[in-house]
C-alpha atoms as a PDB file:
ATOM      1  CA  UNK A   1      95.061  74.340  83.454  1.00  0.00           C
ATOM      2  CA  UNK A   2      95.175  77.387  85.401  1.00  0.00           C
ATOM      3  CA  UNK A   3      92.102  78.889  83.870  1.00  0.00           C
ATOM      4  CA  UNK A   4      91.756  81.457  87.028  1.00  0.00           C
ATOM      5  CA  UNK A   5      95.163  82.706  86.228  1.00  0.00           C
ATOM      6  CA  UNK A   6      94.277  86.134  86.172  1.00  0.00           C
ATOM      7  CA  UNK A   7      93.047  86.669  90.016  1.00  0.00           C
ATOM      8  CA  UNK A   8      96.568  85.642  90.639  1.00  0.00           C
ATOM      9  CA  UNK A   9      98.025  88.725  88.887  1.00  0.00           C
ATOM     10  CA  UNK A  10      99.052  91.949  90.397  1.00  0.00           C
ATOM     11  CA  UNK A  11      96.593  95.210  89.837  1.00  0.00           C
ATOM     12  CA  UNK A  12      97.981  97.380  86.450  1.00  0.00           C
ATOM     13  CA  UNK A  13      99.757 100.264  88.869  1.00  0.00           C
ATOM     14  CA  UNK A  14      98.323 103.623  88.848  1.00  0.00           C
ATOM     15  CA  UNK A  15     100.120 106.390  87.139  1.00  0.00           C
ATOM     16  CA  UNK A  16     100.558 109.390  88.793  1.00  0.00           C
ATOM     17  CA  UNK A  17     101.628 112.710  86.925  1.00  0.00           C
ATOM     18  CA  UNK A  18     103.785 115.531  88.788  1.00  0.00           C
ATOM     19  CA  UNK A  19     104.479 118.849  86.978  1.00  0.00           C
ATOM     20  CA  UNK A  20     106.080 121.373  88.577  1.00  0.00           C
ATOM     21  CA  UNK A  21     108.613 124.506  88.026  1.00  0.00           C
ATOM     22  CA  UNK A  22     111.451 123.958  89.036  1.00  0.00           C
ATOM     23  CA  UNK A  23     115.515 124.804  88.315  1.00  0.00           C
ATOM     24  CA  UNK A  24     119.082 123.718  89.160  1.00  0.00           C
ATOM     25  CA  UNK A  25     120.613 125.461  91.753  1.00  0.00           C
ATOM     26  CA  UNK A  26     123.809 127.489  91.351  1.00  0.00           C
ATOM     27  CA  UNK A  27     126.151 125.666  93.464  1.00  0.00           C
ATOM     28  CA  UNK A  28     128.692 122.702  92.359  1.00  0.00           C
ATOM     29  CA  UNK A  29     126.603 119.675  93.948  1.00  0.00           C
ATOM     30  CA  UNK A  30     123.097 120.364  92.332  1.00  0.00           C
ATOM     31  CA  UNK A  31     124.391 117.297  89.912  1.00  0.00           C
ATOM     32  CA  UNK A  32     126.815 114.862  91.466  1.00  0.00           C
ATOM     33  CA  UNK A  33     127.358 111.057  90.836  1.00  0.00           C
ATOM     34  CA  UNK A  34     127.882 108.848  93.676  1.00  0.00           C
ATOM     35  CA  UNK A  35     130.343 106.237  94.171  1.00  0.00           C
ATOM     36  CA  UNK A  36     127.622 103.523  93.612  1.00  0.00           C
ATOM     37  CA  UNK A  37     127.405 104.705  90.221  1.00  0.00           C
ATOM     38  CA  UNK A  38     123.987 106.891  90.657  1.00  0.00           C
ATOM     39  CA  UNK A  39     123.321 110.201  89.623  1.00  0.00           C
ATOM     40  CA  UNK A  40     121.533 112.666  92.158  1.00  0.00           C
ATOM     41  CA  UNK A  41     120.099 115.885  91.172  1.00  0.00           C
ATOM     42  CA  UNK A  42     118.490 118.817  93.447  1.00  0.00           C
ATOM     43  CA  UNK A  43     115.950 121.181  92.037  1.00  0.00           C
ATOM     44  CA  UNK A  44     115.043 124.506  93.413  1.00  0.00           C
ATOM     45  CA  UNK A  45     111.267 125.218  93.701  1.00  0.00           C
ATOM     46  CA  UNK A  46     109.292 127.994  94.548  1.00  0.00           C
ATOM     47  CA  UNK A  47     106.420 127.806  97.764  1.00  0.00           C
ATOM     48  CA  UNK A  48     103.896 128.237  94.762  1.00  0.00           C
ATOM     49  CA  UNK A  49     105.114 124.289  93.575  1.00  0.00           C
ATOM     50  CA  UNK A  50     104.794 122.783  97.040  1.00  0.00           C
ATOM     51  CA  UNK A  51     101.412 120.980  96.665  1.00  0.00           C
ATOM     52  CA  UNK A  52     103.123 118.478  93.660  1.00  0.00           C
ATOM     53  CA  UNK A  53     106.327 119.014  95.277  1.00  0.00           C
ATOM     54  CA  UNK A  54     105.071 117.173  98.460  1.00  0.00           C
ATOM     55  CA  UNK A  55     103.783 113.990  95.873  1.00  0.00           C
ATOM     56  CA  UNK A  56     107.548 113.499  95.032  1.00  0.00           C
ATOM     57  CA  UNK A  57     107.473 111.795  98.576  1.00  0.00           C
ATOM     58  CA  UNK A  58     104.429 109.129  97.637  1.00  0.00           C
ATOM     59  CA  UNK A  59     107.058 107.710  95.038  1.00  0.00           C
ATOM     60  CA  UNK A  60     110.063 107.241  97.467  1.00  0.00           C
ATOM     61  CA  UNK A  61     111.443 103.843  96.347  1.00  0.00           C
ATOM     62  CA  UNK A  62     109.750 103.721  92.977  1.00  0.00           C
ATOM     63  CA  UNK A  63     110.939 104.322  89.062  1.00  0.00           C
ATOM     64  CA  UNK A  64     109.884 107.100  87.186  1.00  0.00           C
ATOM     65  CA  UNK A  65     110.353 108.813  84.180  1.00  0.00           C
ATOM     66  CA  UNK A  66     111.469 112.634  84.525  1.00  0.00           C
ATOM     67  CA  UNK A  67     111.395 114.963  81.333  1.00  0.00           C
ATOM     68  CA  UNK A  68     112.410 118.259  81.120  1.00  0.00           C
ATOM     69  CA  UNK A  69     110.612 121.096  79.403  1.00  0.00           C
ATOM     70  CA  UNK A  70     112.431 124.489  79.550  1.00  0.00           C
ATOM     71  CA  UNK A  71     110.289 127.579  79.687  1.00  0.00           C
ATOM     72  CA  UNK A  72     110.868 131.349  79.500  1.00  0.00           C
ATOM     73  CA  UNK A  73     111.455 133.110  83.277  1.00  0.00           C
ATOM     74  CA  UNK A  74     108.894 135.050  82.608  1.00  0.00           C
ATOM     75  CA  UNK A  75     106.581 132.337  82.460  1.00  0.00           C
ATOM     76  CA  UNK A  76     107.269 131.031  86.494  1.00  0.00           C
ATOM     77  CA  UNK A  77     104.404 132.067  89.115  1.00  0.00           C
ATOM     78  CA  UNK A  78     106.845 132.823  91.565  1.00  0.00           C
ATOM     79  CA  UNK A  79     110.724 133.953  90.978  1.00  0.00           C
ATOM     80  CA  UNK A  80     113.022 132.340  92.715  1.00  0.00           C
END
């Protein structure tokens, strides 16, 4: 019946990667949960991480998956 179903469908969605450095700020808020339920976190980030910092905006609104991969200190471009 609807044999040109598929010009009807949505695009797949592109996926996007962001890596960057980052680390949880010393200070009580850097977690806190909200009183809708949600769970906000802030990240510190050196200037050397603001190029994929500045994609984080392109996905305001929008799921994503975040996974965390710990690496040594000495490993970070720039200190924080």
């Amino acid at each position: 019946m609807f044999e040109d179903a598929e010009l009807f469908q949505s695009p797949p969605a592109t996926i996007m990667e962001i890596t960057f450095i980052a680390s949880l700020p010393d200070i009580q808020s850097a977690i806190s949960i909200g009183g809708d339920g949600a769970t906000r976190v802030k990240l510190d980030m050196p200037e050397s991480e603001l190029p994929e910092t500045i994609k984080l905006v392109m996905l305001k609104g929008q799921a994503f998956r975040v996974t965390i991969e710990t690496i040594e200190q000495d490993d970070w471009a720039v200190k924080l």
